[in-house]
PDB file of N, CA and C in Angstrom:
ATOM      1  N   UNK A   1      55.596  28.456   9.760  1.00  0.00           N
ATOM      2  CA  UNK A   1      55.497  27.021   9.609  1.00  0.00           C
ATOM      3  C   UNK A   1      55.859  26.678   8.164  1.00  0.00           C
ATOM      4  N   UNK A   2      56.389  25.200   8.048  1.00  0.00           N
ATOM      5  CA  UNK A   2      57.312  25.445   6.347  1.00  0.00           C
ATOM      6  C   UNK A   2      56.011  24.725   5.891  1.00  0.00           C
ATOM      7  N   UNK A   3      55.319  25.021   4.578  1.00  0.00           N
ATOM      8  CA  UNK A   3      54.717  24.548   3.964  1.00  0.00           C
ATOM      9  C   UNK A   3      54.099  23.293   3.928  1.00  0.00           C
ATOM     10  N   UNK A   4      55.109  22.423   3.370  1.00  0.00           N
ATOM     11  CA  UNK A   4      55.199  20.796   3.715  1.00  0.00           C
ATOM     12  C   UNK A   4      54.249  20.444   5.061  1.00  0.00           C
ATOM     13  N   UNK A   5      54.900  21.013   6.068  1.00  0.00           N
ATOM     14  CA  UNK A   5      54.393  20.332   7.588  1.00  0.00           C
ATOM     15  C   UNK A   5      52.702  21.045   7.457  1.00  0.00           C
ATOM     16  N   UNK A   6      52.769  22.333   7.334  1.00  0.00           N
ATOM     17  CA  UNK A   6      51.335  22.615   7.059  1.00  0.00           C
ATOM     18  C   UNK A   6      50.460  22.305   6.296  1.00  0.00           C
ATOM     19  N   UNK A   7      50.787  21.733   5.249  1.00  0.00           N
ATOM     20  CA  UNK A   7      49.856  20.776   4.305  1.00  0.00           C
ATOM     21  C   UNK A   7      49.297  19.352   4.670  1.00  0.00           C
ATOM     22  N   UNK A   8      50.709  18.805   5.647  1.00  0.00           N
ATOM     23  CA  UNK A   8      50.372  17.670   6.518  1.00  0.00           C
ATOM     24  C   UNK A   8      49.391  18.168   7.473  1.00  0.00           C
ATOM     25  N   UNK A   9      49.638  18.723   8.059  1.00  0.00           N
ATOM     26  CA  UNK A   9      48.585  18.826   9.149  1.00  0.00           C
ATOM     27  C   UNK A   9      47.397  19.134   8.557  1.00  0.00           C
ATOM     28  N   UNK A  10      47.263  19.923   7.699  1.00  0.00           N
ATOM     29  CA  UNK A  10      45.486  20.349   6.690  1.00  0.00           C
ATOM     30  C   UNK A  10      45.093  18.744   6.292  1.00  0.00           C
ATOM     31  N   UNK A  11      45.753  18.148   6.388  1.00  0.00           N
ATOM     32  CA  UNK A  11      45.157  16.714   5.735  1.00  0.00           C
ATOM     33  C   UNK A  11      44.875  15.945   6.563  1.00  0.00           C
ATOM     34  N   UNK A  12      45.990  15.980   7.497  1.00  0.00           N
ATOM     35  CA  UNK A  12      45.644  14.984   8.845  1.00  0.00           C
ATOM     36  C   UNK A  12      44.211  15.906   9.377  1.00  0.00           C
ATOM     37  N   UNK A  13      44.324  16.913   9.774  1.00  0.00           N
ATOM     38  CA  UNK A  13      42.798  17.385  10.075  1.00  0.00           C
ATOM     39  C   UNK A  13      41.316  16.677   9.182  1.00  0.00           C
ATOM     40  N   UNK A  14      41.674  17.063   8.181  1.00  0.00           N
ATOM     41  CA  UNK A  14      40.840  17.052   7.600  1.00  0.00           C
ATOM     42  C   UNK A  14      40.326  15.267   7.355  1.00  0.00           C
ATOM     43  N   UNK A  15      41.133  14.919   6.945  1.00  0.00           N
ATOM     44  CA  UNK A  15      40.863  13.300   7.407  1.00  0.00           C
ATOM     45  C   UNK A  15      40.466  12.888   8.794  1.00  0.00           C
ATOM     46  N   UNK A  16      40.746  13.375   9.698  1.00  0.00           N
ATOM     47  CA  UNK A  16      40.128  13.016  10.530  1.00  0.00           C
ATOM     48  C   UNK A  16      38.671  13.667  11.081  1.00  0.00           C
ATOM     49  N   UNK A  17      38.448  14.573  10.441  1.00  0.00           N
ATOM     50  CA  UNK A  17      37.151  14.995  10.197  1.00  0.00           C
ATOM     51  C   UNK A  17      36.257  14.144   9.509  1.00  0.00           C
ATOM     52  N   UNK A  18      36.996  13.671   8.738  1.00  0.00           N
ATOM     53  CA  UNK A  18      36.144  12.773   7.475  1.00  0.00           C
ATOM     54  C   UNK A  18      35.934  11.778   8.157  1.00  0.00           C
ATOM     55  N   UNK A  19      36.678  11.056   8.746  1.00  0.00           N
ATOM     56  CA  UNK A  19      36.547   9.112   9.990  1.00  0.00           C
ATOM     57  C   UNK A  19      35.536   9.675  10.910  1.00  0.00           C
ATOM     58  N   UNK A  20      35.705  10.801  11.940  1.00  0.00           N
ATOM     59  CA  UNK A  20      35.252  10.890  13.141  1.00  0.00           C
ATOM     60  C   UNK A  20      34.337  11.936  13.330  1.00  0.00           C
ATOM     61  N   UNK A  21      34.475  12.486  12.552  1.00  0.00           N
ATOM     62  CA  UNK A  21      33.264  14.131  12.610  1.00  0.00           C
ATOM     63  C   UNK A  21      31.372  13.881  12.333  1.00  0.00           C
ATOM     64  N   UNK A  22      31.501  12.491  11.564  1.00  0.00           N
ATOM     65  CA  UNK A  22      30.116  12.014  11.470  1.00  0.00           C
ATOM     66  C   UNK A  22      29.564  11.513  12.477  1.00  0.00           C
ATOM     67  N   UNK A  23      28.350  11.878  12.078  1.00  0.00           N
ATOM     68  CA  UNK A  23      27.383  11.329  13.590  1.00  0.00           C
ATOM     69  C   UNK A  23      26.968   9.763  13.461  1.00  0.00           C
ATOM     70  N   UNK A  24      26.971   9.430  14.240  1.00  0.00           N
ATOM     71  CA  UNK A  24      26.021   7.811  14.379  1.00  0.00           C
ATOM     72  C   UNK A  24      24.853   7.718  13.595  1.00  0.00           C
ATOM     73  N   UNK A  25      24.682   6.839  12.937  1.00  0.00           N
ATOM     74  CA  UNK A  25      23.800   6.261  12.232  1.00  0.00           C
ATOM     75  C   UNK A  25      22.774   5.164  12.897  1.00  0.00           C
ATOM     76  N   UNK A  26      22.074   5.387  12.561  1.00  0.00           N
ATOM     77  CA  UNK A  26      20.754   4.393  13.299  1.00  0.00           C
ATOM     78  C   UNK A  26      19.910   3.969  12.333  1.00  0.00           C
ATOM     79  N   UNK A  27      19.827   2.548  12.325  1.00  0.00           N
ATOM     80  CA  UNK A  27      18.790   1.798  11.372  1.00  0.00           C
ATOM     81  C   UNK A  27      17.405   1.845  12.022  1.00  0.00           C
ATOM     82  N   UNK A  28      16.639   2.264  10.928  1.00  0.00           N
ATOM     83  CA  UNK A  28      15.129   2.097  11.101  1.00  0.00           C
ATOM     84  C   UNK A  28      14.876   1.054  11.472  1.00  0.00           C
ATOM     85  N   UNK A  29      13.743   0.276  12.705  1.00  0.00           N
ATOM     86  CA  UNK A  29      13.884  -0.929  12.863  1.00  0.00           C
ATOM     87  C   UNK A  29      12.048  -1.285  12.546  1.00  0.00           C
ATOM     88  N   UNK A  30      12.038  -2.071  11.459  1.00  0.00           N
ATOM     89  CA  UNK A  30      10.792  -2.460  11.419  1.00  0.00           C
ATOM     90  C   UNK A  30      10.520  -3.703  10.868  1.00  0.00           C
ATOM     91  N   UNK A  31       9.498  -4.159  11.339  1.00  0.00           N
ATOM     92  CA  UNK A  31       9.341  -5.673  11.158  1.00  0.00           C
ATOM     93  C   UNK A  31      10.003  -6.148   9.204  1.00  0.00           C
ATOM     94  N   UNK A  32      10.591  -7.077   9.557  1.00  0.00           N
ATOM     95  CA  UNK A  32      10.801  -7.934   8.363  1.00  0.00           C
ATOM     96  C   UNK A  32       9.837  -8.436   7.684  1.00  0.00           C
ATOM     97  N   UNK A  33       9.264  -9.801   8.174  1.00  0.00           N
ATOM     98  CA  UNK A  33       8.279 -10.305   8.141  1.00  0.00           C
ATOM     99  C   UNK A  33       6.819  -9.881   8.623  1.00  0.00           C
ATOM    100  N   UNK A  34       6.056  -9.870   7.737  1.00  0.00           N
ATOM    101  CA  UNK A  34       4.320  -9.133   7.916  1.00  0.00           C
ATOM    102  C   UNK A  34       3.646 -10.303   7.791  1.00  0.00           C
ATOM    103  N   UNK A  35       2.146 -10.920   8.879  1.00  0.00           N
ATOM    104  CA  UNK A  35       1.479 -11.563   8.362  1.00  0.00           C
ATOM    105  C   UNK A  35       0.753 -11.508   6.943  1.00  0.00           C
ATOM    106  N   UNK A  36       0.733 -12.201   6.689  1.00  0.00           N
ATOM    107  CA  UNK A  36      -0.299 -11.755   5.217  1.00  0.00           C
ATOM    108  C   UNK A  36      -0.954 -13.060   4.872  1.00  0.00           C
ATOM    109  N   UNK A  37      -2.235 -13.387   4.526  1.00  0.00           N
ATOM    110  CA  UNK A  37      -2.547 -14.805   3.997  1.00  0.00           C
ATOM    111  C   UNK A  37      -1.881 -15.239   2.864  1.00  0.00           C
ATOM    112  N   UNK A  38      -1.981 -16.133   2.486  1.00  0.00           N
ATOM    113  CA  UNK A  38      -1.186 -16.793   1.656  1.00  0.00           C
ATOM    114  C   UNK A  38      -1.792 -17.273   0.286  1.00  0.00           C
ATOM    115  N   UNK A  39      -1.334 -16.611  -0.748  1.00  0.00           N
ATOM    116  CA  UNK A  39      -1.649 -16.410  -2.214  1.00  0.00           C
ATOM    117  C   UNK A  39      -1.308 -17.424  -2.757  1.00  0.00           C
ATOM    118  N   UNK A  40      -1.815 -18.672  -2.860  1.00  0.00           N
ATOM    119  CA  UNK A  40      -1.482 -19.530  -3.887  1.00  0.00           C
ATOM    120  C   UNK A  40      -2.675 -20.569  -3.765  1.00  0.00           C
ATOM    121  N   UNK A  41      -3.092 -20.863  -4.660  1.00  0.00           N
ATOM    122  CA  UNK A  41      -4.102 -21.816  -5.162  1.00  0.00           C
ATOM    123  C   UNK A  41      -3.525 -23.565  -6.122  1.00  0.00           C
ATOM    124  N   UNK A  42      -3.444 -24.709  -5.329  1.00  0.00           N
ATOM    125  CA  UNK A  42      -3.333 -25.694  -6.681  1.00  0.00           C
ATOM    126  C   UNK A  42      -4.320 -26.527  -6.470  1.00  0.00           C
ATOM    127  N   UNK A  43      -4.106 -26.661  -8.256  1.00  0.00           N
ATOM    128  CA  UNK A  43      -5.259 -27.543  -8.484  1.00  0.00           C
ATOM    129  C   UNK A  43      -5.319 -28.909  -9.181  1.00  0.00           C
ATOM    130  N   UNK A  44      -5.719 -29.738  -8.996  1.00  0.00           N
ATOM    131  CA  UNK A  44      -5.410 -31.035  -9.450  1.00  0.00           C
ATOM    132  C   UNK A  44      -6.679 -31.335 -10.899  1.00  0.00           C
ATOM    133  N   UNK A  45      -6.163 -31.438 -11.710  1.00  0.00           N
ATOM    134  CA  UNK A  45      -7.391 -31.913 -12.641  1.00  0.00           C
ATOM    135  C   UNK A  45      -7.605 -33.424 -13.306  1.00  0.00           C
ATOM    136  N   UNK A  46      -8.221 -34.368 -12.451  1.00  0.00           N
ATOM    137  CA  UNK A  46      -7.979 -35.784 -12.819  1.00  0.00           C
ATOM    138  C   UNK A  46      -9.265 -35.901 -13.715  1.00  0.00           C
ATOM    139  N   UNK A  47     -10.061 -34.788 -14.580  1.00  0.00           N
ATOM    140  CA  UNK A  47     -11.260 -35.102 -15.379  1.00  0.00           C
ATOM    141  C   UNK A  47     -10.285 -36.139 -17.064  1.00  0.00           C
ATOM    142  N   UNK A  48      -9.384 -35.831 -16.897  1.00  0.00           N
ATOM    143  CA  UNK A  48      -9.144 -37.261 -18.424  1.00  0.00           C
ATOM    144  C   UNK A  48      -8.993 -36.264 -19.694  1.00  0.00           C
ATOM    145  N   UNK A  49      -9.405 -34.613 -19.301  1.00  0.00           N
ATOM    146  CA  UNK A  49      -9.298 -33.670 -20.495  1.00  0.00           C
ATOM    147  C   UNK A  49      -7.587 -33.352 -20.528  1.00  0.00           C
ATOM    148  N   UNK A  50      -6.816 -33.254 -19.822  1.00  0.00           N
ATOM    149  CA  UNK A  50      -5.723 -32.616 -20.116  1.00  0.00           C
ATOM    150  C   UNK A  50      -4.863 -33.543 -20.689  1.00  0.00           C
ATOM    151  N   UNK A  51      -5.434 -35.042 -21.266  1.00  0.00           N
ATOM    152  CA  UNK A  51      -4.897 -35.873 -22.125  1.00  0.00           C
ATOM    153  C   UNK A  51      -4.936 -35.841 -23.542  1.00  0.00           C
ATOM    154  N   UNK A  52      -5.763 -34.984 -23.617  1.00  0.00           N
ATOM    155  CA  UNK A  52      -6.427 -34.621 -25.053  1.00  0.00           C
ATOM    156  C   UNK A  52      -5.795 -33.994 -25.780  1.00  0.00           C
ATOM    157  N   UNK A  53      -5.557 -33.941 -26.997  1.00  0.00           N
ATOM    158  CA  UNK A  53      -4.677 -32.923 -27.901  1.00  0.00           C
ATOM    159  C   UNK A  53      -5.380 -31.284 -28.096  1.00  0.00           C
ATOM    160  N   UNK A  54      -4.743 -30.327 -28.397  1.00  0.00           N
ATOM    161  CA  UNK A  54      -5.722 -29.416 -28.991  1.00  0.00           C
ATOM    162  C   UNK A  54      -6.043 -29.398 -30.172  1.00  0.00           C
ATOM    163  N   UNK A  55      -6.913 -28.631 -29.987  1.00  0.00           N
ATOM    164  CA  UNK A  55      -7.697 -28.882 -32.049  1.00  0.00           C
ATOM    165  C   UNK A  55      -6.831 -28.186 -33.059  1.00  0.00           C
ATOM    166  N   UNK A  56      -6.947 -29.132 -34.107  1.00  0.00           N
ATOM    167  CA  UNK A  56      -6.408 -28.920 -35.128  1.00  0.00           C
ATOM    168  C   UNK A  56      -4.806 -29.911 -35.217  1.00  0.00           C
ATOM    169  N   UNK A  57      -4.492 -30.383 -33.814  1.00  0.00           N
ATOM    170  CA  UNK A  57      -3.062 -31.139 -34.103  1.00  0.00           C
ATOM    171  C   UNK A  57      -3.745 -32.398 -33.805  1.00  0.00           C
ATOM    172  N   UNK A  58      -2.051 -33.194 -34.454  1.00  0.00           N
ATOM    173  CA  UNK A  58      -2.002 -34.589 -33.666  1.00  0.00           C
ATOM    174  C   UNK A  58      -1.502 -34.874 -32.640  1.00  0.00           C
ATOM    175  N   UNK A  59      -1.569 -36.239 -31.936  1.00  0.00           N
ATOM    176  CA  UNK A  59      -0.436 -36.502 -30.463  1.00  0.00           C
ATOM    177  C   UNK A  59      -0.407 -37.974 -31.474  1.00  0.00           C
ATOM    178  N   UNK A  60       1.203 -37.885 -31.279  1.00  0.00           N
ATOM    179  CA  UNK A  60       1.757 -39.356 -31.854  1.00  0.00           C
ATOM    180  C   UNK A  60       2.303 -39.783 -31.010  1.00  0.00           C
ATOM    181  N   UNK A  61       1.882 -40.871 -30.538  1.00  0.00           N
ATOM    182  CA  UNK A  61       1.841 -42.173 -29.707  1.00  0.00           C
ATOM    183  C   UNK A  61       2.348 -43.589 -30.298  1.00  0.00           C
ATOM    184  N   UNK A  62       2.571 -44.341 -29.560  1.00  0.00           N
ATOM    185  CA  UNK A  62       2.755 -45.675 -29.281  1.00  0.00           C
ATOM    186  C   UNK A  62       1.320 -46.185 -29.076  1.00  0.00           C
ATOM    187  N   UNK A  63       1.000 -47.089 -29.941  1.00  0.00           N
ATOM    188  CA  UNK A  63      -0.732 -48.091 -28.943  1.00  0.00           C
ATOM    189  C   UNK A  63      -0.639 -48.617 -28.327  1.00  0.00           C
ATOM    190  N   UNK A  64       0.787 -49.022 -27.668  1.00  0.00           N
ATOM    191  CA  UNK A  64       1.278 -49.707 -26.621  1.00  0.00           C
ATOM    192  C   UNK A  64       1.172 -48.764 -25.388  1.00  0.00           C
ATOM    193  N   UNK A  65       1.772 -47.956 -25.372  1.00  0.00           N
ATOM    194  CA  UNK A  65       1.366 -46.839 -24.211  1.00  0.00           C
ATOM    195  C   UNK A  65       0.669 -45.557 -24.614  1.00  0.00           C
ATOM    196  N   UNK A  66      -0.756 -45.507 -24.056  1.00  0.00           N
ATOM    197  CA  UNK A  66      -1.607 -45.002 -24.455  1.00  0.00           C
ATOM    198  C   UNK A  66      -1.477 -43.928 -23.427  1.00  0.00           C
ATOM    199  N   UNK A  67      -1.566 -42.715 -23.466  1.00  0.00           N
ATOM    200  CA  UNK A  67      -1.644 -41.407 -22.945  1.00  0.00           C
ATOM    201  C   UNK A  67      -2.468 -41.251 -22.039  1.00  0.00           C
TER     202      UNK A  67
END
């Protein structure tokens, strides 16, 4: 066999070993979504403190619109 053609064919084999020689693959199938309760807490604070400056600064205002 002349060289050439036998090198073709070692490749064509072999490539097609490589496409078709693998086995099937199968995805693990497990839930996506899990119940779980639900982590979040809000909170509203209408006590009149989170208008307040912290200590040691100022809040510069308008006396026209008061904070």
């Amino acid at each position: 066999m002349k060289p050439h053609i036998r090198k073709s064919l070692l490749s064509f084999v072999i490539g097609a070993l490589v496409l078709f020689g693998g086995g099937i693959a199968f995805a693990q199938e497990e839930a996506l979504f899990t119940s779980v309760a639900p982590d979040a807490l809000l909170v509203l604070d209408l006590s009149g403190s989170m208008r307040w400056t912290p200590n040691g600064s100022r809040m510069y205002t308008n006396n026209l619109n008061n904070c």
